[in-house]
Protein backbone atom coordinates (compact mmCIF):
# COMPACT_ATOMS: atom_id res chain seq x y z
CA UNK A 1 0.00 0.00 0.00
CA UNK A 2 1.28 3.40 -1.23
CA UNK A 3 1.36 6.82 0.78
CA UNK A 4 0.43 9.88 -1.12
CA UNK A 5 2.86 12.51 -0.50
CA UNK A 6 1.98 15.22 2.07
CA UNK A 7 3.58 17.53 -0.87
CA UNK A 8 1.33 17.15 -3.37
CA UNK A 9 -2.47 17.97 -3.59
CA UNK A 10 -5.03 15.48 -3.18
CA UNK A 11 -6.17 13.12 -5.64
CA UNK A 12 -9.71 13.93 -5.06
CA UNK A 13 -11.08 17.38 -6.53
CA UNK A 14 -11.33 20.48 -3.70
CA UNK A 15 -14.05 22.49 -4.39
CA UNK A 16 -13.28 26.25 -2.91
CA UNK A 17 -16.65 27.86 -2.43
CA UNK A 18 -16.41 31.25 -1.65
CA UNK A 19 -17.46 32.24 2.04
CA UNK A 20 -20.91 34.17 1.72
CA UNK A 21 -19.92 37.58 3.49
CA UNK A 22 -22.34 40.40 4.08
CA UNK A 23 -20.80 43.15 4.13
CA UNK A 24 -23.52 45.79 4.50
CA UNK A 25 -23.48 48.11 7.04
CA UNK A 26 -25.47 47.36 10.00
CA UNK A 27 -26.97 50.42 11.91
CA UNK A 28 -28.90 48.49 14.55
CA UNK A 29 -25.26 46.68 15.70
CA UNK A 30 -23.89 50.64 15.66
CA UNK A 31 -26.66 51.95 17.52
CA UNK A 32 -26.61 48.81 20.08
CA UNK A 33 -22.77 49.43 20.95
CA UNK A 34 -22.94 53.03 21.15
CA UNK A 35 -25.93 52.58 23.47
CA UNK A 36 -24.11 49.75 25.86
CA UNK A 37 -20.74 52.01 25.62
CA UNK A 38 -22.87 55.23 26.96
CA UNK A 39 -24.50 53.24 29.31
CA UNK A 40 -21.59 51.52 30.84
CA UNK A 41 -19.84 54.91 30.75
CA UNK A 42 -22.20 56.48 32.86
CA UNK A 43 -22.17 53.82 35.62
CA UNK A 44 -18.61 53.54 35.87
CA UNK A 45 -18.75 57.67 36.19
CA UNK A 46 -21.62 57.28 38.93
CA UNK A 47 -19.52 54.35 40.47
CA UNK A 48 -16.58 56.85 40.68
CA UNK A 49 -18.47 59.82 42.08
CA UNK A 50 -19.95 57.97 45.03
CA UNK A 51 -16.47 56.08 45.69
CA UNK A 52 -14.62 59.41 45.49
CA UNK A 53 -17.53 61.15 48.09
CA UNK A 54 -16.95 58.74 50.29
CA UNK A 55 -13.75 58.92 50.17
CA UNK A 56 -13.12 62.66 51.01
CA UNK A 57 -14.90 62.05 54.04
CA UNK A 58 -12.15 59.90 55.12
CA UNK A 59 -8.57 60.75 56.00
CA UNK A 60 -7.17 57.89 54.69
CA UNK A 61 -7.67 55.12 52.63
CA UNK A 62 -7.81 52.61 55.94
CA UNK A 63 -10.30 54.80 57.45
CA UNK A 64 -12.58 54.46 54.36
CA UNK A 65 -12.07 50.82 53.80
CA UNK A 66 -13.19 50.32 57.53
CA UNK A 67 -16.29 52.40 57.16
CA UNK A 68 -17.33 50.46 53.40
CA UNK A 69 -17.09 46.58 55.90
CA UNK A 70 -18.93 47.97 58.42
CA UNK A 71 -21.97 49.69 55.92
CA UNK A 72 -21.12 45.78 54.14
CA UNK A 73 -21.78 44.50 57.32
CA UNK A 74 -24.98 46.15 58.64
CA UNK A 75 -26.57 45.00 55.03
């Protein structure tokens, strides 16, 4: 029994079909990121604020941990 070379191409006929891409521009997919990327901007920038308020409250960063366990705590 004969091996066929891993050099040559197959015996067998290879049909390339061409990948069907759409390529049209999609303003719903636009419209959905831009709405997720304004959304999660704003709660990361609320997030900050109220981090940021509590900590100038605080003179240190220790002092501010202690007070976020024990609000964690009374939850």
């Amino acid at each position: 029994m004969t091996q066929q070379s891993p050099y040559r191409a197959p015996d067998t006929h290879v049909e390339d079909v061409p990948e069907s891409a759409d390529r049209r521009f999609r303003w719903v997919a636009v419209m959905i990121g831009a709405a997720v990327d304004l959304g999660a901007t704003t709660v990361t920038g609320i997030v900050l604020v109220v981090v940021l308020s509590i900590g100038s409250q605080y003179g240190s960063v220790q002092q501010m941990l202690a007070a976020l366990v024990a609000i964690g705590r009374s939850s």
